[in-house]
C-alpha atoms as a PDB file:
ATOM      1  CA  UNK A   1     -36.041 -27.146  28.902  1.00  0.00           C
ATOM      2  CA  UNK A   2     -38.544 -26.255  31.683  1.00  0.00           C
ATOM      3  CA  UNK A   3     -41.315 -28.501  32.368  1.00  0.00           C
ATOM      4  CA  UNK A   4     -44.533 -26.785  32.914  1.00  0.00           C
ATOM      5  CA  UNK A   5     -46.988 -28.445  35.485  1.00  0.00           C
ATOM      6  CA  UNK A   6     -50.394 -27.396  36.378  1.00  0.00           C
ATOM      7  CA  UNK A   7     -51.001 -26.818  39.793  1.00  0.00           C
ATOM      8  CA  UNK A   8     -54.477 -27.541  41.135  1.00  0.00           C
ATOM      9  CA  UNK A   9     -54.861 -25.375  44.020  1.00  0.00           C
ATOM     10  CA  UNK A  10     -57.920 -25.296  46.584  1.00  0.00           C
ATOM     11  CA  UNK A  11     -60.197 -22.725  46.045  1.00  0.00           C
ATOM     12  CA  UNK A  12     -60.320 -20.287  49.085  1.00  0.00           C
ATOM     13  CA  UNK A  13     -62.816 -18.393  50.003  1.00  0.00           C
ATOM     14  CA  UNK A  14     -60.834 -15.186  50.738  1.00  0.00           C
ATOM     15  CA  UNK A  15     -61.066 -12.228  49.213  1.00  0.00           C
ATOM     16  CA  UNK A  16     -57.088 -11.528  48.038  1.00  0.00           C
ATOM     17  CA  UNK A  17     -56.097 -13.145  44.677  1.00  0.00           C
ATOM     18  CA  UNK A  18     -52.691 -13.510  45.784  1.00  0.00           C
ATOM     19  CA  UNK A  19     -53.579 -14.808  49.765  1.00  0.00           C
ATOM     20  CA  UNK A  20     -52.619 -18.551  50.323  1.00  0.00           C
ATOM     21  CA  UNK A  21     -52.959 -20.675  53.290  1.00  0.00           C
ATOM     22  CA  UNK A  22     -49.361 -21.503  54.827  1.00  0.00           C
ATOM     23  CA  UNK A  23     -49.377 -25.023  53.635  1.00  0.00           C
ATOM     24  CA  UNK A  24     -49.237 -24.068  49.790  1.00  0.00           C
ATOM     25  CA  UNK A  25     -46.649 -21.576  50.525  1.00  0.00           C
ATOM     26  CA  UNK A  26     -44.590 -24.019  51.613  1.00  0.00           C
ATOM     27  CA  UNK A  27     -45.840 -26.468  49.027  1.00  0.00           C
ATOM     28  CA  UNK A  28     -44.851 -23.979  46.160  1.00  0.00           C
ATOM     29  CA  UNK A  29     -41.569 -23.247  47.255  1.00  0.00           C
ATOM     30  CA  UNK A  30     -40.819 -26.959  47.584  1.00  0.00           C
ATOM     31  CA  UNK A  31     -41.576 -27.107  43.688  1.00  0.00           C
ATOM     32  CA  UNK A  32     -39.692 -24.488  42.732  1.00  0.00           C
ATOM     33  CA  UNK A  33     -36.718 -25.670  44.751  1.00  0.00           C
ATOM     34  CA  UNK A  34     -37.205 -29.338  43.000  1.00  0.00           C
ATOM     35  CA  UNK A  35     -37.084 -27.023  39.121  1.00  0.00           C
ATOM     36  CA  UNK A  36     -34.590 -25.594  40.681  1.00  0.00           C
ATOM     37  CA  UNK A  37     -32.409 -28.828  40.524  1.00  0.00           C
ATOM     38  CA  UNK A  38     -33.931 -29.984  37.393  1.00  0.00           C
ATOM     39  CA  UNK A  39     -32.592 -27.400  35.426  1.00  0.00           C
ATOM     40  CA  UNK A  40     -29.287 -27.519  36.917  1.00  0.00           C
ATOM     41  CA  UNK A  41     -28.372 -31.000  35.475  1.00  0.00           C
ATOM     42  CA  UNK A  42     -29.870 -31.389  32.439  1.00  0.00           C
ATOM     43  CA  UNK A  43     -30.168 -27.891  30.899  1.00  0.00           C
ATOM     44  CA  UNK A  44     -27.020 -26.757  28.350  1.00  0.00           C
ATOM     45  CA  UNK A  45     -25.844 -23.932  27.542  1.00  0.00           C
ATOM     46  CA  UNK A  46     -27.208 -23.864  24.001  1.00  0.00           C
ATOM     47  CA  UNK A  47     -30.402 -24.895  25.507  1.00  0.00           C
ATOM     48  CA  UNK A  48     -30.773 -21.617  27.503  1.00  0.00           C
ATOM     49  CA  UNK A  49     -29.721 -19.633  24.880  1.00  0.00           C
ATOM     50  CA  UNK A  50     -32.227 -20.932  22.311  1.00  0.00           C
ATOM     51  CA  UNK A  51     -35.102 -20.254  25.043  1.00  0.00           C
ATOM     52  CA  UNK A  52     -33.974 -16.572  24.980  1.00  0.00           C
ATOM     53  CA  UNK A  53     -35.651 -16.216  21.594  1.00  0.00           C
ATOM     54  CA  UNK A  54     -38.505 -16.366  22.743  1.00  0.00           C
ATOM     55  CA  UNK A  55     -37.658 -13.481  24.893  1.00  0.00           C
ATOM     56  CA  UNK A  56     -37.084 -11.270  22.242  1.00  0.00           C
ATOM     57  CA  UNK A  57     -39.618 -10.143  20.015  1.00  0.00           C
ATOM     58  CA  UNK A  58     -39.626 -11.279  16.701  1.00  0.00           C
ATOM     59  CA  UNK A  59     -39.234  -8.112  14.788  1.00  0.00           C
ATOM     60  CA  UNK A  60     -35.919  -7.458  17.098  1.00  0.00           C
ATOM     61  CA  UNK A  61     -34.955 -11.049  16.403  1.00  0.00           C
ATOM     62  CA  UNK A  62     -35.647  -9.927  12.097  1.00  0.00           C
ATOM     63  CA  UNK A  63     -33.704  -6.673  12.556  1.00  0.00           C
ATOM     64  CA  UNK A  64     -30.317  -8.719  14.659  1.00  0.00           C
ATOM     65  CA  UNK A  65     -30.872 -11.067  11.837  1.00  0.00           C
ATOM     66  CA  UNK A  66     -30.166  -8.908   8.692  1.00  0.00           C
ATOM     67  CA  UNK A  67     -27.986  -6.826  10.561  1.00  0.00           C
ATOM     68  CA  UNK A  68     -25.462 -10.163  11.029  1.00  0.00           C
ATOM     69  CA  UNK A  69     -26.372 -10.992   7.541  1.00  0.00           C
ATOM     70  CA  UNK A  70     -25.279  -8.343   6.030  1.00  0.00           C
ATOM     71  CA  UNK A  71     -22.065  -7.288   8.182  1.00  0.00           C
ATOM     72  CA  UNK A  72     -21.141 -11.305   7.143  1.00  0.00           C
ATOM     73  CA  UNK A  73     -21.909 -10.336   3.504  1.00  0.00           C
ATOM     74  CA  UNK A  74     -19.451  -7.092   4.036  1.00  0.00           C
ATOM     75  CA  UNK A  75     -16.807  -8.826   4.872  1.00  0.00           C
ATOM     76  CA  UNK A  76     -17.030 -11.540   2.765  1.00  0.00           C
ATOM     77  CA  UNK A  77     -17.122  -9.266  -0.384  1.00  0.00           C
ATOM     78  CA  UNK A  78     -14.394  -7.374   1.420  1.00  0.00           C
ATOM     79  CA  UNK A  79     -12.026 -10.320   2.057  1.00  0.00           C
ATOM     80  CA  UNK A  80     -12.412 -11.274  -2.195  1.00  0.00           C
ATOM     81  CA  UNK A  81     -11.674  -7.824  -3.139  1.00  0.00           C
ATOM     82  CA  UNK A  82      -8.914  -7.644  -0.710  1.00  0.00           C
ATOM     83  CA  UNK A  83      -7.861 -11.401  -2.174  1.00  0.00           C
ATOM     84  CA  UNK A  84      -7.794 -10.133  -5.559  1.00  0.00           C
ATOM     85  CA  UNK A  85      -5.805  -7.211  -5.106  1.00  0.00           C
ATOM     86  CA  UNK A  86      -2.668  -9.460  -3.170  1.00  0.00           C
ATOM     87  CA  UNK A  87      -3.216 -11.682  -6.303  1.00  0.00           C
ATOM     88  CA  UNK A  88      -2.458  -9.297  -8.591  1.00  0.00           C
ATOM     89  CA  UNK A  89       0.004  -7.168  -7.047  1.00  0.00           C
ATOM     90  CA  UNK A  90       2.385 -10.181  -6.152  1.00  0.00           C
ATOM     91  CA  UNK A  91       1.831 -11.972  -9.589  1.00  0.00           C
ATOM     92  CA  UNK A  92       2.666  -8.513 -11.229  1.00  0.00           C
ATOM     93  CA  UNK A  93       5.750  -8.475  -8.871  1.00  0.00           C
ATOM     94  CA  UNK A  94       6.566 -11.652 -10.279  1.00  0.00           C
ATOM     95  CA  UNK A  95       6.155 -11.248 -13.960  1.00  0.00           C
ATOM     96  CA  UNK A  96       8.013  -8.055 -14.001  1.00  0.00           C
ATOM     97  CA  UNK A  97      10.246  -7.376 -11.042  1.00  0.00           C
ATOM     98  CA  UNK A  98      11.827 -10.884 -10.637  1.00  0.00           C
ATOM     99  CA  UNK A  99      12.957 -10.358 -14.603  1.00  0.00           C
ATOM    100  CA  UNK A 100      14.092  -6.809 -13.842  1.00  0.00           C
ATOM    101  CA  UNK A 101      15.432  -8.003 -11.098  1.00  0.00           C
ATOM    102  CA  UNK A 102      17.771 -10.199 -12.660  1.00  0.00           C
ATOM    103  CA  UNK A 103      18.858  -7.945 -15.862  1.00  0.00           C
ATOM    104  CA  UNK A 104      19.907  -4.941 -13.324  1.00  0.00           C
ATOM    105  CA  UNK A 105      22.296  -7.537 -11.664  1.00  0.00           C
ATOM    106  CA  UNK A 106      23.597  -8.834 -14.840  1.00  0.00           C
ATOM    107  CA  UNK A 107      24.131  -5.264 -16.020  1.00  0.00           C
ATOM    108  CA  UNK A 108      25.839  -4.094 -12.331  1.00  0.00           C
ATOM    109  CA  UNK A 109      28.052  -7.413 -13.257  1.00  0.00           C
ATOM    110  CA  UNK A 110      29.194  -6.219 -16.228  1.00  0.00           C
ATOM    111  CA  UNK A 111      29.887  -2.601 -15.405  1.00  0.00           C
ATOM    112  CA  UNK A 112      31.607  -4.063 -12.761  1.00  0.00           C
ATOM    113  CA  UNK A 113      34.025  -6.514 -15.403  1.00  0.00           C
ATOM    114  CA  UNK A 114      34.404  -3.125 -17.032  1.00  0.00           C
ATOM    115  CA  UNK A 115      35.991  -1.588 -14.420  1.00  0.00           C
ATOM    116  CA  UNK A 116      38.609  -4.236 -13.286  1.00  0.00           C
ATOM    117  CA  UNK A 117      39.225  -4.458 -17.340  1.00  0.00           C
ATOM    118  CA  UNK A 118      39.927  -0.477 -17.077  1.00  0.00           C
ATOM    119  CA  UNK A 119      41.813  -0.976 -13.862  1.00  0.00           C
ATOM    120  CA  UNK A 120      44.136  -3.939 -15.637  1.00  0.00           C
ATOM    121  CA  UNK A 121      44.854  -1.715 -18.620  1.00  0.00           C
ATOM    122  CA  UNK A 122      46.079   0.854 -16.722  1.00  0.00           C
ATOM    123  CA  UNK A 123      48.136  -1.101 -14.538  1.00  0.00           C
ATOM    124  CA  UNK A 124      49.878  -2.461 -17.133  1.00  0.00           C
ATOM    125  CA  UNK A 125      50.638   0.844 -18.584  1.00  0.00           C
ATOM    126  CA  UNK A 126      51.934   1.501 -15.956  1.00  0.00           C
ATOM    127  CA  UNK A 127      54.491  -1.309 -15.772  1.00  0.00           C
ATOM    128  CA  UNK A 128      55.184  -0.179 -19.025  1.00  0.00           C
ATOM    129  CA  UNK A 129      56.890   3.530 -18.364  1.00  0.00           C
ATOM    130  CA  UNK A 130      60.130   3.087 -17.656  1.00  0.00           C
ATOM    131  CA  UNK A 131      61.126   4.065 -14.300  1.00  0.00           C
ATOM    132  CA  UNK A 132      63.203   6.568 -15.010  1.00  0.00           C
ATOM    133  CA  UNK A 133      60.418   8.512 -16.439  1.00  0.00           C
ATOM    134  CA  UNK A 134      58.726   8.364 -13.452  1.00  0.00           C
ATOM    135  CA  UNK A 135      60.294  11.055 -11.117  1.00  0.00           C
ATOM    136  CA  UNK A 136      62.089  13.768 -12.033  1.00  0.00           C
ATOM    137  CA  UNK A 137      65.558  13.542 -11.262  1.00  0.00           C
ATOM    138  CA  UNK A 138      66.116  16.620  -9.917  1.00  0.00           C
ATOM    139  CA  UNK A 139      63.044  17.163  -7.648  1.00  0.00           C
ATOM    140  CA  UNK A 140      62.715  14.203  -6.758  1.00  0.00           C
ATOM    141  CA  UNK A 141      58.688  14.458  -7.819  1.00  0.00           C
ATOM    142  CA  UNK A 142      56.618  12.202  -9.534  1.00  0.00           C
ATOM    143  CA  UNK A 143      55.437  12.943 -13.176  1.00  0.00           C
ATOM    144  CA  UNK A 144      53.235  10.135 -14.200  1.00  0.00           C
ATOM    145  CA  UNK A 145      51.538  10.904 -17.073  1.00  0.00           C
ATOM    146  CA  UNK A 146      49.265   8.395 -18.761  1.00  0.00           C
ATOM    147  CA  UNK A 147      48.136   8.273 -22.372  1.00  0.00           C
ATOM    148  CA  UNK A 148      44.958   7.140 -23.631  1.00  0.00           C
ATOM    149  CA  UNK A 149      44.932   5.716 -26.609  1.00  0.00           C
ATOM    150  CA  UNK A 150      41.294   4.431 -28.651  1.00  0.00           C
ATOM    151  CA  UNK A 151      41.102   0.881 -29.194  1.00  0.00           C
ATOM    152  CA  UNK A 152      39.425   0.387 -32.978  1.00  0.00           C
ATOM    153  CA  UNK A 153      39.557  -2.932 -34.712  1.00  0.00           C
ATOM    154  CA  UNK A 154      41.744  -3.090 -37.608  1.00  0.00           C
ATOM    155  CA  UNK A 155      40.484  -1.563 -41.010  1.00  0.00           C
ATOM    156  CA  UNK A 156      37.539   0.587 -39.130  1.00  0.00           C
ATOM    157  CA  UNK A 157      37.292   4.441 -40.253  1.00  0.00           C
ATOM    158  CA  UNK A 158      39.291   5.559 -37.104  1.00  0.00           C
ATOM    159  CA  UNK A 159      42.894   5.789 -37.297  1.00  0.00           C
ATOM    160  CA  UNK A 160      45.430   4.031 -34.935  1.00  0.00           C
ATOM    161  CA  UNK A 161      47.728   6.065 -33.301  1.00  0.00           C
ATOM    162  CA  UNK A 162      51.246   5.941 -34.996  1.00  0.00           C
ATOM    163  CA  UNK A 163      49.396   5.131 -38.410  1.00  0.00           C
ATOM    164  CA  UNK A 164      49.134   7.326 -41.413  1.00  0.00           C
ATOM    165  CA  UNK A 165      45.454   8.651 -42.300  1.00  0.00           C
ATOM    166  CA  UNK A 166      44.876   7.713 -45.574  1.00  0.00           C
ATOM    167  CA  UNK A 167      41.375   8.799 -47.096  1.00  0.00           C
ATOM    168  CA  UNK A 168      39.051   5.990 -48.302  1.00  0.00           C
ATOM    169  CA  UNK A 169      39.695   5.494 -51.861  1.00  0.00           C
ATOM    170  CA  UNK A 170      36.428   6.606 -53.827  1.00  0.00           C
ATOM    171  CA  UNK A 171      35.144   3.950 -56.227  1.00  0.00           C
ATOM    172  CA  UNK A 172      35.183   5.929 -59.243  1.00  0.00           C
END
């Protein structure tokens, strides 16, 4: 902080307020070299800083005040709504992605089973035509052709191929 001395000074008889003999021009600017070294040392930072408040007026010093107040309120309130929102869009991502998640890879699983059962079945037909039927022996081409036939388990309402269709017996 600055130290404030009085300075007694002789009273002149001149005329000029701000006229000084030589002697307390030197004298002054001895003391304001020895301040000068005083506040070098043992002034902080801080220390300077707090003596510019009393630079600046208090209603300036009211209006910077409220002004920091409430930007620091705005983003506080905007940091909880902002909090919130991640909150609920990852637990929501949670609850019912992760679940969907997993029953649209079970179901691509079993689609895929599907297929390679498909694929078997139709390999083994295959294997199953005799080769002559294959190719035509006289143009040497190939004439696969592939039945389908429904699967049904036995006594449902659909017939088996290569079984006789005999109507449900009514119960009267």
């Amino acid at each position: 902080m600055v130290k404030v001395e009085i300075v007694e000074e002789k009273e002149q008889d001149s005329r000029s307020p701000y006229s000084s003999p030589s002697s307390s021009r030197t004298s002054s600017s001895v003391s304001l070299s020895s301040v000068g070294s005083e506040l070098d040392g043992e002034e902080s930072f801080y220390e300077r800083i707090v003596a510019l408040a009393d630079i600046i007026p208090p209603t300036t010093r009211q209006s910077i005040s409220t002004k920091l107040g409430n930007t620091v309120g705005a983003l506080k309130t905007t940091g909880k709504v902002v909090g919130n929102l991640v909150w609920i869009v990852t637990t929501s991502a949670l609850l019912i992605g992760l679940p969907l998640a997993l029953v649209l890879e079970d179901e691509a699983k079993i689609v895929q089973q599907e297929k390679e059962m498909l694929a078997q079945q139709q390999g083994a037909q295959v294997r199953l035509i005799p080769p002559d039927t294959l190719f035509d022996r006289l143009t040497c081409t190939p004439t696969l052709t592939i039945s389908v036939q429904m699967l049904a388990p036995p006594g449902s309402l659909y017939p088996q191929p290569g079984q006789p269709q005999n109507p449900p017996k009514s119960p009267l």
